[in-house]
Protein backbone atom coordinates (compact mmCIF):
# COMPACT_ATOMS: atom_id res chain seq x y z
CA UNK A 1 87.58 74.75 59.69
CA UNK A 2 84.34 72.53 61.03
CA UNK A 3 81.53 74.53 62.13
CA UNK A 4 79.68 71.75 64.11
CA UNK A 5 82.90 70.97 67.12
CA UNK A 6 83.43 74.58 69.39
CA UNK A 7 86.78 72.80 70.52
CA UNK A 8 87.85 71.82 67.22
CA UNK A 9 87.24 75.48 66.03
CA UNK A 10 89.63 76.66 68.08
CA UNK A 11 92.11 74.11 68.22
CA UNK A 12 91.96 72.72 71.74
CA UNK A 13 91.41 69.92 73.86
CA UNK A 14 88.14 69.48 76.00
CA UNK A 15 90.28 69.83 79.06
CA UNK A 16 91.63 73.54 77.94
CA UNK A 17 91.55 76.18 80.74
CA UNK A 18 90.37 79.35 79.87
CA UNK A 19 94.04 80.79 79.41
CA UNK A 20 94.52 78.42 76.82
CA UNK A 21 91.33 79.02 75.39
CA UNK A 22 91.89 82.39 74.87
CA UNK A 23 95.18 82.29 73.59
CA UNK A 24 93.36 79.95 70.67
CA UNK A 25 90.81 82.20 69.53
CA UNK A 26 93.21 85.32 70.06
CA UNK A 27 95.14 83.42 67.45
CA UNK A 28 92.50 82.34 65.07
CA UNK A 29 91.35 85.85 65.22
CA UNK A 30 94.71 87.13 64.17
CA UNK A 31 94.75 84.60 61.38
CA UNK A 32 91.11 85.32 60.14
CA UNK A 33 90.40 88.79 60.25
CA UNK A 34 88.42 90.42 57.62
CA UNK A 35 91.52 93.21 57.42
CA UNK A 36 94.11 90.78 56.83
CA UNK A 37 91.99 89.02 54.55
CA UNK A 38 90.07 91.59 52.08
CA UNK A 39 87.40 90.10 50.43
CA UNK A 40 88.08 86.36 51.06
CA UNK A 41 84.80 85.31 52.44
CA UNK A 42 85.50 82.03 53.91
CA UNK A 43 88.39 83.49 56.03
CA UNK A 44 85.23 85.87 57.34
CA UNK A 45 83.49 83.10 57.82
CA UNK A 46 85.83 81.50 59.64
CA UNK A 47 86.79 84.56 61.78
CA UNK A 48 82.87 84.44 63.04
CA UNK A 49 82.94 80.76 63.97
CA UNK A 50 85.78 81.17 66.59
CA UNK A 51 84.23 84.40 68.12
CA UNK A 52 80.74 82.10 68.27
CA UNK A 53 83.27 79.35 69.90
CA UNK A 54 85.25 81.68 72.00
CA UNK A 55 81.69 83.20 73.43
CA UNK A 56 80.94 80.21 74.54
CA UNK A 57 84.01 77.76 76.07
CA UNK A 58 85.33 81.02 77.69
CA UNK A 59 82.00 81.30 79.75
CA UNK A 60 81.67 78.84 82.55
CA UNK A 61 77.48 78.36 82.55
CA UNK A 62 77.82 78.35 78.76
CA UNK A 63 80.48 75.92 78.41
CA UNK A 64 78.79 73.43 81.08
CA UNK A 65 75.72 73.83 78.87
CA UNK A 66 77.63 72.86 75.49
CA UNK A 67 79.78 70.30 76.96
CA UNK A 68 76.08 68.49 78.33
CA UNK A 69 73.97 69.38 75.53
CA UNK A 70 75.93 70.53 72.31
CA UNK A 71 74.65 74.04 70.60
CA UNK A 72 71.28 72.56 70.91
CA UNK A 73 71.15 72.86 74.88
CA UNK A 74 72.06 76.71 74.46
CA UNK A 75 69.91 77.81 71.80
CA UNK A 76 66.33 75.32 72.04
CA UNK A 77 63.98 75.72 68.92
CA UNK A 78 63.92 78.97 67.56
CA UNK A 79 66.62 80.51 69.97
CA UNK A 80 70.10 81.04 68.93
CA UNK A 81 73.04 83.20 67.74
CA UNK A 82 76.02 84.74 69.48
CA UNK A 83 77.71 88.39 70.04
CA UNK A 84 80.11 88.51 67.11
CA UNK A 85 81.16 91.52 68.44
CA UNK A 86 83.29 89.86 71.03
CA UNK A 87 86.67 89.40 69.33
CA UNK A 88 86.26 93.50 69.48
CA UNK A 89 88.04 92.71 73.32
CA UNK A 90 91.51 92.26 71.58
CA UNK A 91 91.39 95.03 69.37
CA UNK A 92 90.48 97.82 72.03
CA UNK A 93 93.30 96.01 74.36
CA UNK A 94 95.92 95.79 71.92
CA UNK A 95 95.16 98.73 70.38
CA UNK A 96 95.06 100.75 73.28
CA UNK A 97 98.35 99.75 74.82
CA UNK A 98 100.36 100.20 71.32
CA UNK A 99 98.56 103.71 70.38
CA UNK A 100 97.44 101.99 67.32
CA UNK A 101 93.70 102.56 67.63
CA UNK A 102 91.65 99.39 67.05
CA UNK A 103 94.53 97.07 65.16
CA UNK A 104 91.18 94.79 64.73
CA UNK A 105 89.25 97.69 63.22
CA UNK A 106 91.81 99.47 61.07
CA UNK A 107 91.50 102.51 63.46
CA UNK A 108 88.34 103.02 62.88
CA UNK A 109 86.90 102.07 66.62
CA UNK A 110 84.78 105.35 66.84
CA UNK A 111 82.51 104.23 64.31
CA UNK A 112 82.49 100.58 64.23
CA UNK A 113 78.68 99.02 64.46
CA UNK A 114 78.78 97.07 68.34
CA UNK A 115 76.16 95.02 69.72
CA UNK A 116 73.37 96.22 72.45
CA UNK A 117 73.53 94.81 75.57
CA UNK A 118 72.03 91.83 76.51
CA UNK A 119 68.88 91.59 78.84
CA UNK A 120 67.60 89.05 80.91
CA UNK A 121 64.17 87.93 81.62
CA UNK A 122 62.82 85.44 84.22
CA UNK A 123 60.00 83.40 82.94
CA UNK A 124 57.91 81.00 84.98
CA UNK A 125 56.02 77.91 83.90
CA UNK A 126 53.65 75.51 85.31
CA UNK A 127 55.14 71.98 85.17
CA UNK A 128 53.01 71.01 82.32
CA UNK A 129 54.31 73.63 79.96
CA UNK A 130 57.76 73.08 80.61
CA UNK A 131 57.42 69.80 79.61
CA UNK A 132 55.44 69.66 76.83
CA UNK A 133 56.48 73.49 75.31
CA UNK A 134 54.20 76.39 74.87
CA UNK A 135 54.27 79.93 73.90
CA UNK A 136 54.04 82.50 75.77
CA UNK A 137 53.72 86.89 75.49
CA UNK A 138 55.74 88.57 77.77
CA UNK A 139 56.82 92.36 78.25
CA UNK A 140 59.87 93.61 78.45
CA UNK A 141 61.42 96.47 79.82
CA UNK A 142 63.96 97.24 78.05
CA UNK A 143 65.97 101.36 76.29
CA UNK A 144 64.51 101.55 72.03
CA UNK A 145 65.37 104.18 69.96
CA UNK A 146 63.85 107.46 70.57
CA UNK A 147 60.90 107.84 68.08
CA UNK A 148 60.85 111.82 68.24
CA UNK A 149 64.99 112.41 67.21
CA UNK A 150 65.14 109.07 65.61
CA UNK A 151 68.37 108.47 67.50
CA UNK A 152 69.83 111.16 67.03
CA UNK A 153 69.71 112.68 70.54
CA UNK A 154 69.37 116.45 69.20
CA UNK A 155 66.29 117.88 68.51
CA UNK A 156 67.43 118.87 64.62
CA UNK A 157 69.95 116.93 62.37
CA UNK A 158 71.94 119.99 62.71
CA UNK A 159 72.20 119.80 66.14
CA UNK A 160 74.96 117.37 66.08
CA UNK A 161 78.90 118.68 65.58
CA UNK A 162 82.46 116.56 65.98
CA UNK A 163 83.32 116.23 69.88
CA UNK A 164 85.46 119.04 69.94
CA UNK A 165 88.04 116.89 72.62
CA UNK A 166 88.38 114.41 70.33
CA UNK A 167 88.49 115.68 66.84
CA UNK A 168 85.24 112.91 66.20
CA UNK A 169 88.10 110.42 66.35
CA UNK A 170 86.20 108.72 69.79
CA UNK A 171 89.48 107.91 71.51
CA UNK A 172 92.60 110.63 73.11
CA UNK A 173 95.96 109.92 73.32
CA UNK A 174 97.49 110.20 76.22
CA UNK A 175 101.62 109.82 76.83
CA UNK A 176 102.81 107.18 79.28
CA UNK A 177 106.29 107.19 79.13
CA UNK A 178 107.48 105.24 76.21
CA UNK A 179 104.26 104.96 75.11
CA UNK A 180 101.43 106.97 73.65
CA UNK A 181 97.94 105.13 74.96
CA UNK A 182 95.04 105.96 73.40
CA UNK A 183 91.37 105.98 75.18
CA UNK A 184 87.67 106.42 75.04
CA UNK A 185 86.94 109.85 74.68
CA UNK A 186 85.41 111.06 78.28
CA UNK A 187 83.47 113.75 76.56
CA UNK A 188 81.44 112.04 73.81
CA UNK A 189 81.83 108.22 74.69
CA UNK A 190 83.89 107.07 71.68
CA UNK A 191 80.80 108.34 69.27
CA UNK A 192 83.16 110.77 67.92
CA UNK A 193 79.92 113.50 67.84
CA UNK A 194 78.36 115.79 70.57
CA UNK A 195 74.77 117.07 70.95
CA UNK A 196 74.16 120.93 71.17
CA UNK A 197 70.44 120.59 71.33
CA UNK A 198 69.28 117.64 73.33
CA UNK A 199 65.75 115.95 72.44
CA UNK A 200 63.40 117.10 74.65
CA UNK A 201 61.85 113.25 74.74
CA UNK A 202 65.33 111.56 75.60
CA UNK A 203 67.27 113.49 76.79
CA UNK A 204 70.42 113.81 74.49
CA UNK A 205 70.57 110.00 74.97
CA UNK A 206 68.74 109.13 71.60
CA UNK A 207 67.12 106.65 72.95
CA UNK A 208 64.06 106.20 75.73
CA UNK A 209 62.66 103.10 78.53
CA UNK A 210 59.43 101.44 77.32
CA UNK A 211 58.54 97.73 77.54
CA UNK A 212 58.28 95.39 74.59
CA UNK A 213 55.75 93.29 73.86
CA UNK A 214 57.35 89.48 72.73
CA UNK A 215 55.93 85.95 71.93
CA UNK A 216 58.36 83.09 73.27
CA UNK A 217 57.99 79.71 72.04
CA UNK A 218 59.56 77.70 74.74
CA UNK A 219 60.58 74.38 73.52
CA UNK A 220 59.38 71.37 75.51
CA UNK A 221 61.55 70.22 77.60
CA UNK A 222 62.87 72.87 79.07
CA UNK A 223 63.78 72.28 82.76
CA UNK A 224 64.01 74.91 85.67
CA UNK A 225 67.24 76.57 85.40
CA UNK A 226 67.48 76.23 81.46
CA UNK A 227 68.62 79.50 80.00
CA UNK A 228 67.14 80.49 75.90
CA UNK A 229 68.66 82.89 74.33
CA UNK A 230 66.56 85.01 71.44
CA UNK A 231 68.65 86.97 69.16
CA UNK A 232 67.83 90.63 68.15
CA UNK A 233 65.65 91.24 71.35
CA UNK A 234 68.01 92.95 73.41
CA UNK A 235 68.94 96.11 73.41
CA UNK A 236 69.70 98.34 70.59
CA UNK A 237 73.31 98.76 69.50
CA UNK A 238 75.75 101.73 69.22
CA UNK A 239 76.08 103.37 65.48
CA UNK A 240 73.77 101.15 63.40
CA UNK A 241 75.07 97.53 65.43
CA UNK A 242 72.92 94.84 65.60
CA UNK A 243 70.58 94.63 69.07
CA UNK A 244 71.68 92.49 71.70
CA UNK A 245 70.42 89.26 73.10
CA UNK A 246 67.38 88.83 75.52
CA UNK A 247 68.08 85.55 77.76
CA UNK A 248 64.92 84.01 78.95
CA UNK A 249 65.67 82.12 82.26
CA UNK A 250 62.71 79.42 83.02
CA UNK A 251 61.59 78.55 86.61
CA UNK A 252 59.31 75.55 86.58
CA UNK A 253 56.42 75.51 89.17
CA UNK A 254 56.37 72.07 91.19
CA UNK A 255 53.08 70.10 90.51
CA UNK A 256 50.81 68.81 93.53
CA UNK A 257 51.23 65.13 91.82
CA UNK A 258 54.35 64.68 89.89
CA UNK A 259 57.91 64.69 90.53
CA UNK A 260 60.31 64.71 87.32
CA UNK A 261 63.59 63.00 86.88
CA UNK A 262 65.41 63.69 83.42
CA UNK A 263 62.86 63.12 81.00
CA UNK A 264 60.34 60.77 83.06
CA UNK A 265 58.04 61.10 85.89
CA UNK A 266 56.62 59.49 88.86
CA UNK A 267 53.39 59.70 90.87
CA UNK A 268 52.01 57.82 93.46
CA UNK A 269 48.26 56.33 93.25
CA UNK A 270 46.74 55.24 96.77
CA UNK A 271 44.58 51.93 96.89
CA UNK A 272 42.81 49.97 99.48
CA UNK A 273 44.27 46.83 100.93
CA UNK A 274 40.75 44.82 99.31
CA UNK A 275 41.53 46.44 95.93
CA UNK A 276 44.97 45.21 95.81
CA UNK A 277 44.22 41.89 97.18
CA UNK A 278 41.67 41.20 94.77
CA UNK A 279 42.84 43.62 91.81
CA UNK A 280 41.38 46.81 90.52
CA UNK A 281 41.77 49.13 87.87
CA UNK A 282 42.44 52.26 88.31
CA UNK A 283 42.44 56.27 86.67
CA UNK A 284 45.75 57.43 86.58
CA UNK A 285 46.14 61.38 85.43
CA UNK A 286 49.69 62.14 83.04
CA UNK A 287 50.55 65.12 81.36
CA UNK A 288 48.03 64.90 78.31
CA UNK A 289 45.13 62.97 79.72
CA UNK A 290 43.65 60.38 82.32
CA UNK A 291 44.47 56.68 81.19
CA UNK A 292 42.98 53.42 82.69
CA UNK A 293 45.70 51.48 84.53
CA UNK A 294 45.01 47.15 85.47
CA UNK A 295 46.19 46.70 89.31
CA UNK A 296 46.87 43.45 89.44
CA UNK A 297 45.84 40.99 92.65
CA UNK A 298 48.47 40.58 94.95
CA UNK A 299 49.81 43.85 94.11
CA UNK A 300 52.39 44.57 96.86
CA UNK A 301 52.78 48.61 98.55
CA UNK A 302 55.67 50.31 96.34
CA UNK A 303 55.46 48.24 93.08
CA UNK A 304 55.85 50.58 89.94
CA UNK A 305 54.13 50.34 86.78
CA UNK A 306 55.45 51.86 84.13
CA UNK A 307 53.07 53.73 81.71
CA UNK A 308 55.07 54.59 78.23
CA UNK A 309 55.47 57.96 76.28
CA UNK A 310 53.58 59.86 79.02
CA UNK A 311 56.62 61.49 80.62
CA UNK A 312 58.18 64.65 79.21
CA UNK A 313 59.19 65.61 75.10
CA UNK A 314 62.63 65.06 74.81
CA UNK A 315 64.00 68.92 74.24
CA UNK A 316 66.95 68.04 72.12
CA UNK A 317 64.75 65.50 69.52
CA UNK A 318 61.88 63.48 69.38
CA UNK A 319 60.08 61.20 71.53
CA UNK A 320 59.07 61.44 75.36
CA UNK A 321 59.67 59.65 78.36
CA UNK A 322 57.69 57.27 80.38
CA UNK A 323 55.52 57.66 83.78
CA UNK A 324 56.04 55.72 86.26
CA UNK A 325 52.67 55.14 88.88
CA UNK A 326 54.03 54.13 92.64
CA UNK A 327 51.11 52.44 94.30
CA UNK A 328 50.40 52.80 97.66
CA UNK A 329 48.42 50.65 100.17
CA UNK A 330 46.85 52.13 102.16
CA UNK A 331 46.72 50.13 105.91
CA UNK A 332 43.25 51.97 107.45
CA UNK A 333 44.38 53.31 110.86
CA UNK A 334 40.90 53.13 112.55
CA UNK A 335 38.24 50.25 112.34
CA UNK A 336 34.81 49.94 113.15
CA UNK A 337 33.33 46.98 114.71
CA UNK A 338 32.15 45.27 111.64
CA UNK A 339 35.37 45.73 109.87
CA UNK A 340 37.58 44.53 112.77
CA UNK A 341 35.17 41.21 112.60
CA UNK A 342 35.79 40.83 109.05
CA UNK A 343 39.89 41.07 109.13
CA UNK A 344 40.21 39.05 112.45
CA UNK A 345 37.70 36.73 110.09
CA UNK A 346 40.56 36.80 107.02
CA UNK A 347 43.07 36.16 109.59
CA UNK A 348 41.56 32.75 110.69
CA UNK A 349 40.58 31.78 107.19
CA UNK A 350 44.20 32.40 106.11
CA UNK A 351 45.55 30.01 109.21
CA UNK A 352 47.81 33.01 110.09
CA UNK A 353 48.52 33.01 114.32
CA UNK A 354 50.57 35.16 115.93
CA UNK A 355 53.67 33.33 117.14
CA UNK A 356 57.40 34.43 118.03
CA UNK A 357 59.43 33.72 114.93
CA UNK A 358 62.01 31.51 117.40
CA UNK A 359 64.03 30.69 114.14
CA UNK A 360 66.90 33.83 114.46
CA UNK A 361 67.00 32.51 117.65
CA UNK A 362 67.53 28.82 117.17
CA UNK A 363 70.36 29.98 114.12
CA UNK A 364 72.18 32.29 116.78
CA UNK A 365 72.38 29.65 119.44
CA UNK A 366 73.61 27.36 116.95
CA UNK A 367 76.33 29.39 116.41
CA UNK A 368 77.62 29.24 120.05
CA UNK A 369 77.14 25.00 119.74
């Protein structure tokens, strides 16, 4: 099995619906599972790929994403990784309906490792650092692990027994009929244990709310709207599991003089009707620095110049895009004297007279002829 095609992974066409798609992995993780396959790492290895696949085709925003921008688009530099503990869905389902416990986890749902949740964080950047990457601290808010029990939730290691509803199996079985259906244990969660002496810091919980301090290196490139995802900086996970995910959704601040489109960008520069008669040079600002820019004479309102490698770093390799400069003239709306002498002046020097043009006329009359 390829681990560089999600689609190929799994088995289905770029077109699949999300039925299909989960009938795929729900069959590759049949096929793969670590407890049908003791000990053969590759069938482990494969087992992870489709639950990385299957997290993403079977979300929508994801999936968009991937299909635009391959893995690269959902992860940016230094950002990656995916829940593994998703194909956990099938096992509680199937396992529930059948009384089998967790047919994915050999029963043993109560104490299986699962992922924290994920967080989200909104980030906002000024235009320049979205385009040409920065890093940045943030805090945030988000439950850790409670430093005085260490976890635990009970003030004492002893202060911790086997959910007495339960039998520290985490699940009850309960008769429907035909079937026996077993679920989470209402009275300790699905941990299996019970606290008899709460922490005084957390609360039983075993874990408390404080803010973390973390340095994001946003890529550049990064556009408003683009979601990064940092591994290990969500939450903290249930018996031992890994932390979650923090997603770090960017809003880009719009700049005063440039407007992006994909990976360029354009700006206008104003000049005066003399200037582009005659020629000029100009200072145009870009992302980095101010660069000298020949206007030359004649230069019509709306031309565009094109100034190359100033425009933003391409976020899924290397090189940059171009800016292009929009020059304006600028027709003066009030006139003194002097100047009104000197244009009325070009106009006579230029043999310019202000006649009807009477040749749309002379072509429509023709017509009629």
């Amino acid at each position: 099995m390829s681990d560089n095609e999600y689609y190929d992974i799994l088995g289905v066409d770029r077109s699949a619906d999300r039925p299909e798609i989960k009938k795929a992995y729900r069959r590759a993780a049949l096929k793969y599972h670590p407890d049908k396959n003791p000990g053969d790492s590759e069938a482990e290895k494969n087992f992870k790929l489709a639950a990385e696949a299957y997290a993403v085709l079977s979300d929508d925003e994801k999936r968009q994403i991937y299909d635009q921008y391959g893995k690269q688009g959902l992860s940016g530099q230094a950002f990656g990784g995916f829940d593994q503990d998703i194909f956990g869905d099938f096992g509680d389902i199937l396992g529930q309906l059948f009384g089998m416990g967790n047919i994915f986890g050999g029963g043993r749902s109560q104490s299986r490792g699962r992922s924290g949740r994920n967080l989200r964080f909104d980030l906002q950047l000024e235009f320049e650092e979205a385009a040409l990457g920065v890093t940045k601290t943030v805090r945030v808010p988000r439950a850790e692990i409670c430093d005085t029990c260490d976890g635990r939730g009970s003030e004492t290691p002893e202060g911790i027994r086997t959910c007495g509803s339960c039998g520290g199996r985490g699940q009850v079985a309960i008769q429907s009929g035909f079937f026996s259906v077993a679920q989470t244990c209402g009275n300790c969660g699905g941990a299996g244990r019970e606290v008899v002496d709460p922490c005084g810091s957390c609360g039983g919980s075993g874990r408390v709310r404080r803010e973390k301090e973390i340095e994001l290196k946003i890529p550049a490139g990064v556009d408003d709207g683009t979601r990064l995802q940092v591994t290990g900086e969500g939450e903290p996970g249930s018996h031992g599991g890994p932390h979650g995910s923090l997603f770090v959704v960017i809003h880009v601040k719009e700049h005063p003089g440039f407007i992006r489109d994909g990976m360029d960008i354009r700006c206008e520069a104003r000049i005066s009707f003399p200037r582009a008669a005659l020629g000029t040079k100009i200072t145009v600002p870009t992302l980095d620095e101010d660069v000298d820019l020949d206007i030359p004479a004649g230069t019509q309102s709306g031309t565009v110049f094109r100034i190359r490698g100033k425009g933003v770093r391409n976020l899924h390799g290397a090189g940059r895009g171009d800016q292009h400069v929009v020059v304006i003239v600028v027709t003066p709306t009030s006139l003194d004297s002097e100047r009104r002498e000197l244009l009325e002046r070009l106009i006579e020097l230029s043999g310019e007279e202000e006649e009807k043009d009477h040749g749309l006329f002379d072509r429509v009359r023709n017509i009629f002829h």
